[in-house]
Every structure is written in structure tokens, then in C-alpha cells.
Protein backbone atom coordinates (compact mmCIF):
# COMPACT_ATOMS: atom_id res chain seq x y z
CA UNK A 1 23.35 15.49 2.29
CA UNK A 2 20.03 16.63 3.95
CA UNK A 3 18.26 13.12 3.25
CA UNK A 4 18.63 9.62 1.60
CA UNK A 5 16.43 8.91 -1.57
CA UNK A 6 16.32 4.72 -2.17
CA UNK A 7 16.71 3.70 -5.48
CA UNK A 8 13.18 2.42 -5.56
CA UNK A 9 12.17 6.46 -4.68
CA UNK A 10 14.69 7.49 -7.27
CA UNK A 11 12.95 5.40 -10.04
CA UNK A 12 9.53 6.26 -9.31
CA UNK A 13 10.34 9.97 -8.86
CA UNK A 14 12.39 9.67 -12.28
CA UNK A 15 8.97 8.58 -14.14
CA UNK A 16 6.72 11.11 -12.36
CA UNK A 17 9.40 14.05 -13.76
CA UNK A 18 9.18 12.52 -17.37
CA UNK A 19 5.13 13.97 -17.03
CA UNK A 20 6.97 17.47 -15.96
CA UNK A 21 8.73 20.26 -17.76
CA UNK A 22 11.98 20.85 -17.63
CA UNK A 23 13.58 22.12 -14.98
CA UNK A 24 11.29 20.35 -12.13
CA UNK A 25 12.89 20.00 -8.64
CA UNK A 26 11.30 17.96 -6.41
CA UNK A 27 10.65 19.95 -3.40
CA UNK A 28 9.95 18.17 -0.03
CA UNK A 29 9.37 19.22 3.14
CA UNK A 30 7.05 19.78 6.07
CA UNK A 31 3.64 22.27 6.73
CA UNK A 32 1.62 22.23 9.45
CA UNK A 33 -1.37 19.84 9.68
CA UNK A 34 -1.87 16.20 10.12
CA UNK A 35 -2.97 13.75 12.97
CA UNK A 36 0.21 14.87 15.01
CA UNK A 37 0.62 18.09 14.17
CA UNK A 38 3.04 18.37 11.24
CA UNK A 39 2.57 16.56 7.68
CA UNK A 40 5.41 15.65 4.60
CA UNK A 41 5.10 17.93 1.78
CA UNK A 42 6.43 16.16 -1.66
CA UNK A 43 6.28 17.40 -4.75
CA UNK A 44 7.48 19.24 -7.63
CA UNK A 45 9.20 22.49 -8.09
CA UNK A 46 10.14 25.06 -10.83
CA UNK A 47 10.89 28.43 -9.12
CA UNK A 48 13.59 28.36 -6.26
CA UNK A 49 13.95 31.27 -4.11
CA UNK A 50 18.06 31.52 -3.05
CA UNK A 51 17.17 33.30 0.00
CA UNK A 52 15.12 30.92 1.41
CA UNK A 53 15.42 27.44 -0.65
CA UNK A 54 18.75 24.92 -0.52
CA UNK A 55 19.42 22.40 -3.31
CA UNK A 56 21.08 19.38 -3.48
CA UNK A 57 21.54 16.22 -6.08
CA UNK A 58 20.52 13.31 -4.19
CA UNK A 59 20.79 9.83 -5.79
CA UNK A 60 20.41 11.81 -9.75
CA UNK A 61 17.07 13.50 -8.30
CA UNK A 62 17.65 18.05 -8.15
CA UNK A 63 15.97 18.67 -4.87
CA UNK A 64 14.69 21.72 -3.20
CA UNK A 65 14.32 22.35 1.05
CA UNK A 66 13.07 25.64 2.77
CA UNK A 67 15.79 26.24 4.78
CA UNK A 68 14.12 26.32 7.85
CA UNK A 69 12.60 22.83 7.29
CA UNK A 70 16.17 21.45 6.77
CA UNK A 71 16.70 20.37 10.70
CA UNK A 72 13.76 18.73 10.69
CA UNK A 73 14.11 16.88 7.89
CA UNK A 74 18.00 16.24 8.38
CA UNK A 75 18.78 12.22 8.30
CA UNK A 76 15.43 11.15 6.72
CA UNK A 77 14.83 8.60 4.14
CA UNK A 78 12.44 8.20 1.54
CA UNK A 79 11.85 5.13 -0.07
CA UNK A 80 9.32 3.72 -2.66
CA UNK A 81 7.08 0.45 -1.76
CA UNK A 82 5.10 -1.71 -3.85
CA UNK A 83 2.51 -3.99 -2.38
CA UNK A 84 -0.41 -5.96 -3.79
CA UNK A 85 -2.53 -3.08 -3.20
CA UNK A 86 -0.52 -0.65 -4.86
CA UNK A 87 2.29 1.58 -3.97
CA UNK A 88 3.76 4.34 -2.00
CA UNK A 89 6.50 6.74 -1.11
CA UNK A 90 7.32 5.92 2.87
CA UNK A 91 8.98 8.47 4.60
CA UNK A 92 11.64 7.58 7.54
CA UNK A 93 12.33 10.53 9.69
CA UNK A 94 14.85 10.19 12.84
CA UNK A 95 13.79 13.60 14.26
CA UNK A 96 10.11 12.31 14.55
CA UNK A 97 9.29 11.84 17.68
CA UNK A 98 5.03 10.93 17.68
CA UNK A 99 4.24 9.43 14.64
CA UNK A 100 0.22 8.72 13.15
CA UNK A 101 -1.21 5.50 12.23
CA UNK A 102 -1.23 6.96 8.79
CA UNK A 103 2.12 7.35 8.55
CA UNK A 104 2.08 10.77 7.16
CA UNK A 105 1.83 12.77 10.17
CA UNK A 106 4.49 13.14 12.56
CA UNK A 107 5.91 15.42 15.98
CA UNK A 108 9.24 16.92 15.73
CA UNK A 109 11.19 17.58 19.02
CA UNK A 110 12.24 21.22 18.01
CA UNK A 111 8.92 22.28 16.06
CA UNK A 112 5.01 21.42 17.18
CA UNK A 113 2.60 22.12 14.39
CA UNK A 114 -1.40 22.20 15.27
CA UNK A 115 -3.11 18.46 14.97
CA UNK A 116 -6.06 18.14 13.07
CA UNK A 117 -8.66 15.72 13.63
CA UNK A 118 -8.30 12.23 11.72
């Protein structure tokens, strides 16, 4: 398994797909941008391209990787939070190695995107 979805994520992503039609994967993975140079890319997914997408079930939820994002991305968790102010999907990644106070822009060992200005 590429990455851990929480049950909180699972829920929350299971009500967002009840808005989508059938056959949504949720894709997730990185693009270049951010405070640090690479930023998360979430979201959802209805054409998969076998020669450069993987697939896996994780915790119920169909989800899509480019393949070349899949190192990156191995060993991460994303979980769900709910505050007073709201919520939010948090993303855990053990191959980050700079992270940005906003928490969606990271630094990968193996792959440097170009930082943008926050």
C-alpha cells in the first residue's frame, strides 16, 4: 500500500464522492509549486491512464497515483481534522524533508520542484 487513509479521511472523502459520478477515483499526488517547492495534489478522478497511473483500494476509497509520484508519496498519511474553525485534510509525508508553515508545501529528498513566493 502506497499510503494510509484515517478513517476520519475515509469518511469525509466518502461524502465528497456521493456529489460525484460514478466511477470517481480520488487521485492524489504531487506538482510543482508551493512555498518549498512541491505542493499535494488531491482530488477526483474518472479517466486512468494504465501506462502511467497505479490504483489501489485503500481503507474502501479507489485511488489513483502517477507512477512517478509513487516514491514520493510512499509511507504518507492522510488524515481528516476538525477544529472550531472548521476542517481539513492534513497530509503526513515521511519523505518530506522542508516543510511550509502552511502545511501544504513540502521538499522531497529525491525531487526539488521550483518555490513560489508565499
Amino acid at each position: 500500500m502506497v499510503i494510509t487513509i484515517t478513517d476520519n479521511a475515509r469518511k469525509q472523502i466518502q461524502e465528497m464522492m456521493k456529489e460525484e459520478t460514478e466511477g470517481a477515483h480520488l487521485r492524489f499526488g504531487i506538482k510543482g509549486g508551493g512555498c518549498s517547492g512541491l505542493s499535494y495534489s488531491l482530488g477526483f478522478e474518472y479517466n486512468i491512464n494504465e501506462d502511467l497511473d497505479s490504483v489501489e483500494e485503500i481503507n474502501g476509497i479507489p485511488v489513483v497515483f502517477f507512477n512517478q509520484d509513487i516514491p514520493i508519496l510512499e509511507g504518507t498519511t492522510i488524515d481528516f481534522k476538525q477544529n472550531m474553525m472548521g476542517g481539513g485534510f492534513s497530509i503526513d509525508n515521511p519523505n518530506a524533508i522542508v516543510s511550509c508553515g502552511c502545511g501544504s508545501s513540502f521538499r522531497a529528498k529525491d525531487r526539488e520542484g521550483v518555490p513560489e513566493n508565499c
